[in-house]
C-alpha atoms as a PDB file:
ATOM      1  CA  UNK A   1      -8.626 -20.087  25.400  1.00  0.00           C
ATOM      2  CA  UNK A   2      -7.371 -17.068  27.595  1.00  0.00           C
ATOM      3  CA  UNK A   3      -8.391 -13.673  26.476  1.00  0.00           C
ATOM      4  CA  UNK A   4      -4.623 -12.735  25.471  1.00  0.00           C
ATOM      5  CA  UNK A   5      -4.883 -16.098  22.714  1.00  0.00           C
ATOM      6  CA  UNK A   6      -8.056 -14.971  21.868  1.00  0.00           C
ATOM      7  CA  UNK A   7      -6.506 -11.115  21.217  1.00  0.00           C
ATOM      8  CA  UNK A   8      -3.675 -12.878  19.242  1.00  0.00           C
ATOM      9  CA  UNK A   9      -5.712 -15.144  17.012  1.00  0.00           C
ATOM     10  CA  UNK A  10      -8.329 -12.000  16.175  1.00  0.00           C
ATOM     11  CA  UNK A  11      -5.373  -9.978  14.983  1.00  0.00           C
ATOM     12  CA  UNK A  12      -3.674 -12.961  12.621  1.00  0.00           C
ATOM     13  CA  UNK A  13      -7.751 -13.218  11.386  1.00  0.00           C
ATOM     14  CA  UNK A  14      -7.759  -9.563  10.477  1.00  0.00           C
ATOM     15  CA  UNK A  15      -4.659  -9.086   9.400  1.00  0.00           C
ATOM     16  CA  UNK A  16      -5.393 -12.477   6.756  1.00  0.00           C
ATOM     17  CA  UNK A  17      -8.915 -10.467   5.993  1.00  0.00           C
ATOM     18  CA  UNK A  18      -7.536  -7.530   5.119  1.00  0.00           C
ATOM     19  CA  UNK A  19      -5.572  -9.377   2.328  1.00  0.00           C
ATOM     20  CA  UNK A  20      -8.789 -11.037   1.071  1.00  0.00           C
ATOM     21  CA  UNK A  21      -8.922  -8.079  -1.619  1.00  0.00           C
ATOM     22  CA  UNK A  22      -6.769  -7.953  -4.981  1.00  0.00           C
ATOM     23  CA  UNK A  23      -6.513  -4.090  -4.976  1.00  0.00           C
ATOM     24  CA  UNK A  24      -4.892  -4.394  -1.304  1.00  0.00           C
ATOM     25  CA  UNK A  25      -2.050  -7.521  -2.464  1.00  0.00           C
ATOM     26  CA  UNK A  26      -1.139  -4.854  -5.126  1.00  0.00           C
ATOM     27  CA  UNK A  27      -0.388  -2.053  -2.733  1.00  0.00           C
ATOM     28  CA  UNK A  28       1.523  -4.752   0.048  1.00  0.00           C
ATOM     29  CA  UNK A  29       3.409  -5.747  -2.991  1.00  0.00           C
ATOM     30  CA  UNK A  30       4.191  -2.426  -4.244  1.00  0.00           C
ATOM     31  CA  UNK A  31       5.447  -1.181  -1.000  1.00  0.00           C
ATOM     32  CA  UNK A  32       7.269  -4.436  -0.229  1.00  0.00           C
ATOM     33  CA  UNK A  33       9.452  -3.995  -3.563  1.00  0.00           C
ATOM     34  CA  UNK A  34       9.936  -0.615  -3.308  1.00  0.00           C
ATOM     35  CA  UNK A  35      10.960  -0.944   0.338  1.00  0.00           C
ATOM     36  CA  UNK A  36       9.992   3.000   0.893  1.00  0.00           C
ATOM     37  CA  UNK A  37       7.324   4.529   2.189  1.00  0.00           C
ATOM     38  CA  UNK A  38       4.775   5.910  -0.965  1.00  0.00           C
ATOM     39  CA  UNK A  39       2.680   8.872  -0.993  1.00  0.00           C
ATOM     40  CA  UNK A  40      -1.055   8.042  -1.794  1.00  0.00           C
ATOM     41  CA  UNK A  41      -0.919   9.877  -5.122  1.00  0.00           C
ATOM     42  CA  UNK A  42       1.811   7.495  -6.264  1.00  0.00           C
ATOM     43  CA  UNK A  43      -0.180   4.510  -5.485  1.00  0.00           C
ATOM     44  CA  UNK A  44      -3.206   6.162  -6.993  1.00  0.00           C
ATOM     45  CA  UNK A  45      -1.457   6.799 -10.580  1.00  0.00           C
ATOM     46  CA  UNK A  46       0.193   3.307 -10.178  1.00  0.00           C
ATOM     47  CA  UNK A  47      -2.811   1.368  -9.519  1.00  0.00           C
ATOM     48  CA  UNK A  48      -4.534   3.519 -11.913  1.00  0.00           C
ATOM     49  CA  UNK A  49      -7.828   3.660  -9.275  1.00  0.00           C
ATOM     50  CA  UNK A  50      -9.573   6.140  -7.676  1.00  0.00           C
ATOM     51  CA  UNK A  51      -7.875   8.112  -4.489  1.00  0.00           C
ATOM     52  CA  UNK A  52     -10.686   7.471  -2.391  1.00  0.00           C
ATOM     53  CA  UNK A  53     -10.580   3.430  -3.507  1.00  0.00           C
ATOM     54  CA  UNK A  54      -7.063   3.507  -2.726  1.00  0.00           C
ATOM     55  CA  UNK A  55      -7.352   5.606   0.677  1.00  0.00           C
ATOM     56  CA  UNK A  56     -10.344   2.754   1.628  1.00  0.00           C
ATOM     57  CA  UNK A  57      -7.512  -0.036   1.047  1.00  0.00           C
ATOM     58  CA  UNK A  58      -5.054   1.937   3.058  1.00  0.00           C
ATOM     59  CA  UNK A  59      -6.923   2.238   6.084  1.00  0.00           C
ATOM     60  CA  UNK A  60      -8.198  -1.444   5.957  1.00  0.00           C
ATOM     61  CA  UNK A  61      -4.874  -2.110   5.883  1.00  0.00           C
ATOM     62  CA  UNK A  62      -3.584  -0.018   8.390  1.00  0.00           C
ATOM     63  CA  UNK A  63      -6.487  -1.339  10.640  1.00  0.00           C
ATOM     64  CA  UNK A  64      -4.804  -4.468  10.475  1.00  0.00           C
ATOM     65  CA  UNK A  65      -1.201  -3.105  11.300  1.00  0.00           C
ATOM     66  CA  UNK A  66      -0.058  -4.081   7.784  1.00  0.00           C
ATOM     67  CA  UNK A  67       0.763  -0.727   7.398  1.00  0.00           C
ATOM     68  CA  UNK A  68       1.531   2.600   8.682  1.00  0.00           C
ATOM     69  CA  UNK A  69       0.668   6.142   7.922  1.00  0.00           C
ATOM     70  CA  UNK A  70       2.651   9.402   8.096  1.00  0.00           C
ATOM     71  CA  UNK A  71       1.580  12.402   7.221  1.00  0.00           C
ATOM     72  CA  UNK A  72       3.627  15.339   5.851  1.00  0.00           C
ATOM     73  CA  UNK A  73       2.490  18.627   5.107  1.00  0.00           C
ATOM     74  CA  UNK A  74      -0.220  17.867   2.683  1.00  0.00           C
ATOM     75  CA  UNK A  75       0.950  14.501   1.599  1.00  0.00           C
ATOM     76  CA  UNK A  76       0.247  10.908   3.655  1.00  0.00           C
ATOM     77  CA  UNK A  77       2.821   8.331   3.053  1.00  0.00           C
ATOM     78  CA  UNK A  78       2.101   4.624   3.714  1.00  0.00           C
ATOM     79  CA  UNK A  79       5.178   1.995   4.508  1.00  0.00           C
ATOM     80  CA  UNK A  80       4.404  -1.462   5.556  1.00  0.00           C
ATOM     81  CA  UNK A  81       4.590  -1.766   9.479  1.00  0.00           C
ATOM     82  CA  UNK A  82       7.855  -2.166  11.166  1.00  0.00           C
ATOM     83  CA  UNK A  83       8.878  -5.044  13.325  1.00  0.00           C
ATOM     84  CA  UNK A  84      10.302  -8.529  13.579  1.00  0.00           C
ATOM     85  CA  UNK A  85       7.086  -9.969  13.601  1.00  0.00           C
ATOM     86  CA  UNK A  86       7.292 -13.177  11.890  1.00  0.00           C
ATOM     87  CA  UNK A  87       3.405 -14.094  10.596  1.00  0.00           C
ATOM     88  CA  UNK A  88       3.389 -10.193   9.132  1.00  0.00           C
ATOM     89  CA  UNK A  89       6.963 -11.231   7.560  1.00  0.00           C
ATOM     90  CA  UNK A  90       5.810 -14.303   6.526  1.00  0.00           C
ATOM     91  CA  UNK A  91       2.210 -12.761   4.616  1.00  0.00           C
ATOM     92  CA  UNK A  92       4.936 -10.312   3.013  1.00  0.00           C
ATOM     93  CA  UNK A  93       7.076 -12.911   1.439  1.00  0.00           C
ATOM     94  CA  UNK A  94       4.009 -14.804   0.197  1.00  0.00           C
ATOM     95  CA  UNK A  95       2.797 -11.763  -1.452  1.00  0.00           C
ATOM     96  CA  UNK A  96       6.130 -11.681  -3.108  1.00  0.00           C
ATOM     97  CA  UNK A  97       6.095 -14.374  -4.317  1.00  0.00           C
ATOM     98  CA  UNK A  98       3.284 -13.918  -6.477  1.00  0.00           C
ATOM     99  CA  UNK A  99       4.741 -13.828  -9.994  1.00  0.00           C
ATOM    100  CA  UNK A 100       6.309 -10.779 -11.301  1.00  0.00           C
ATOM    101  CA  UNK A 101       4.159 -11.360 -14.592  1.00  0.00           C
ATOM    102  CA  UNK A 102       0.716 -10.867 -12.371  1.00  0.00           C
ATOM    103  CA  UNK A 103       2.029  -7.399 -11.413  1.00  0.00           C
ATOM    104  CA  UNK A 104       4.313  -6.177 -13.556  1.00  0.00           C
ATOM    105  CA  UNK A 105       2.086  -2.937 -15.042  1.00  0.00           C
ATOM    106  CA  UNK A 106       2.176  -1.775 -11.469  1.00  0.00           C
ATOM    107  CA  UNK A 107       5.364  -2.059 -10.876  1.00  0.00           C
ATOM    108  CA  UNK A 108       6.107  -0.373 -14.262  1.00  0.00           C
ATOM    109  CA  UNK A 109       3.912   2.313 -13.521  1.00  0.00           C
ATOM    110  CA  UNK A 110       5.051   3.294  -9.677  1.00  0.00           C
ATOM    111  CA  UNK A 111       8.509   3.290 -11.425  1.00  0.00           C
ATOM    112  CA  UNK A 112       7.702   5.853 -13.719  1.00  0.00           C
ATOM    113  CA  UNK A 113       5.983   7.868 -10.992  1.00  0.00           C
ATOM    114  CA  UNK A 114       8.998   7.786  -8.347  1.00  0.00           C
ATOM    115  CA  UNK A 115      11.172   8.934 -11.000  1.00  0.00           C
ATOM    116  CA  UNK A 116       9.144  12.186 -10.789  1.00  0.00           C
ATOM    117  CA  UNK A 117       9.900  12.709  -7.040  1.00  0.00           C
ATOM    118  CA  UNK A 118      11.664  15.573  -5.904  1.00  0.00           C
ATOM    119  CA  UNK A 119      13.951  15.464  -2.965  1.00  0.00           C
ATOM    120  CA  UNK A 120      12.742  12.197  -2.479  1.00  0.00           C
ATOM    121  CA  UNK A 121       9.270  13.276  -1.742  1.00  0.00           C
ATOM    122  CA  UNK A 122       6.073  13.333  -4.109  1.00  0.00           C
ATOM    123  CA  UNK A 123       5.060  17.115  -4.353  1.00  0.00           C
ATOM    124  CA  UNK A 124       2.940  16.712  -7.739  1.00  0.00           C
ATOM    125  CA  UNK A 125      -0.045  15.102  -6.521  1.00  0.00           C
ATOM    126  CA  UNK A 126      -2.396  12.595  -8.548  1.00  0.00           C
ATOM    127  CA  UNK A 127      -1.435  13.373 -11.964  1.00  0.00           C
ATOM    128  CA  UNK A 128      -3.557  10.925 -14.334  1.00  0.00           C
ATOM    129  CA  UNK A 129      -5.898  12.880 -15.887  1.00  0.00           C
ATOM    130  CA  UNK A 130      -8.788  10.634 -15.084  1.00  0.00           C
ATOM    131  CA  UNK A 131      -7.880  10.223 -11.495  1.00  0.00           C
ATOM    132  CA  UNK A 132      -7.636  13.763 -10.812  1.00  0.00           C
ATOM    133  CA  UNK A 133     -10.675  15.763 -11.320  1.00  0.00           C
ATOM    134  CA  UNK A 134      -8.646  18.939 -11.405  1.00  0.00           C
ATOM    135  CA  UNK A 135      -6.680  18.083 -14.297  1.00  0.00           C
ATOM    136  CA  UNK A 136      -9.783  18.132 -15.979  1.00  0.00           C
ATOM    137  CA  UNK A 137     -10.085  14.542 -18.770  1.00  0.00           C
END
């Protein structure tokens, strides 16, 4: 196998890797429904886990161009990675597939927090309690 296969195959292994991790199907799925880009914060109060547990997941995932970061201001906003890419399409629509019942709290919860944007952009910051040490419990 020529280097270039051998590139090829070691990026459809990581990207199926990076998927090997329930925590990291919740955020694919979350930002595949809501088809926008979400602040970490949102996924953090959504997932109900820890920002640094959720910022590991990101960047596993970003590793394996599932997904890209922006940052703005303060705030880092994830979006799944552009591109007609069909395998990355086709990982997508299995994880969408999963059933609605499996993820519905999420879903439930990242709709609450959206609602709470302003201007289309999360400005509040983590605002469980429990997930925010400077909320206080």
């Amino acid at each position: 196998m020529r280097l270039k296969e051998l590139w090829r195959v070691k990026a459809f292994v990581e990207a199926l890797q990076s998927l090997a991790d329930p925590t990291r199907l919740r955020i694919v799925r979350l930002l595949a429904d809501s088809r926008k880009e979400l602040c970490v914060c949102e996924l953090v109060d959504a997932l109900e886990s820890p920002q640094y547990n959720v910022s590991r997941h990101l960047r596993v995932l970003r590793q394996a161009g599932l997904v890209t970061e922006r940052k703005e201001g303060r705030w880092v906003y994830y979006g799944l990675s552009p591109g007609p890419d069909r395998f990355r399409s086709i990982l997508v629509s299995a994880i969408q597939s999963i059933p609605e019942s499996t993820l519905a709290k999420d879903r439930k919860e990242l709709a609450g927090r959206l609602k709470i944007r302003e201007g289309g952009k999360c400005l509040k910051g983590i605002l469980k309690s429990r997930l925010n040490p400077a909320l206080g419990r």
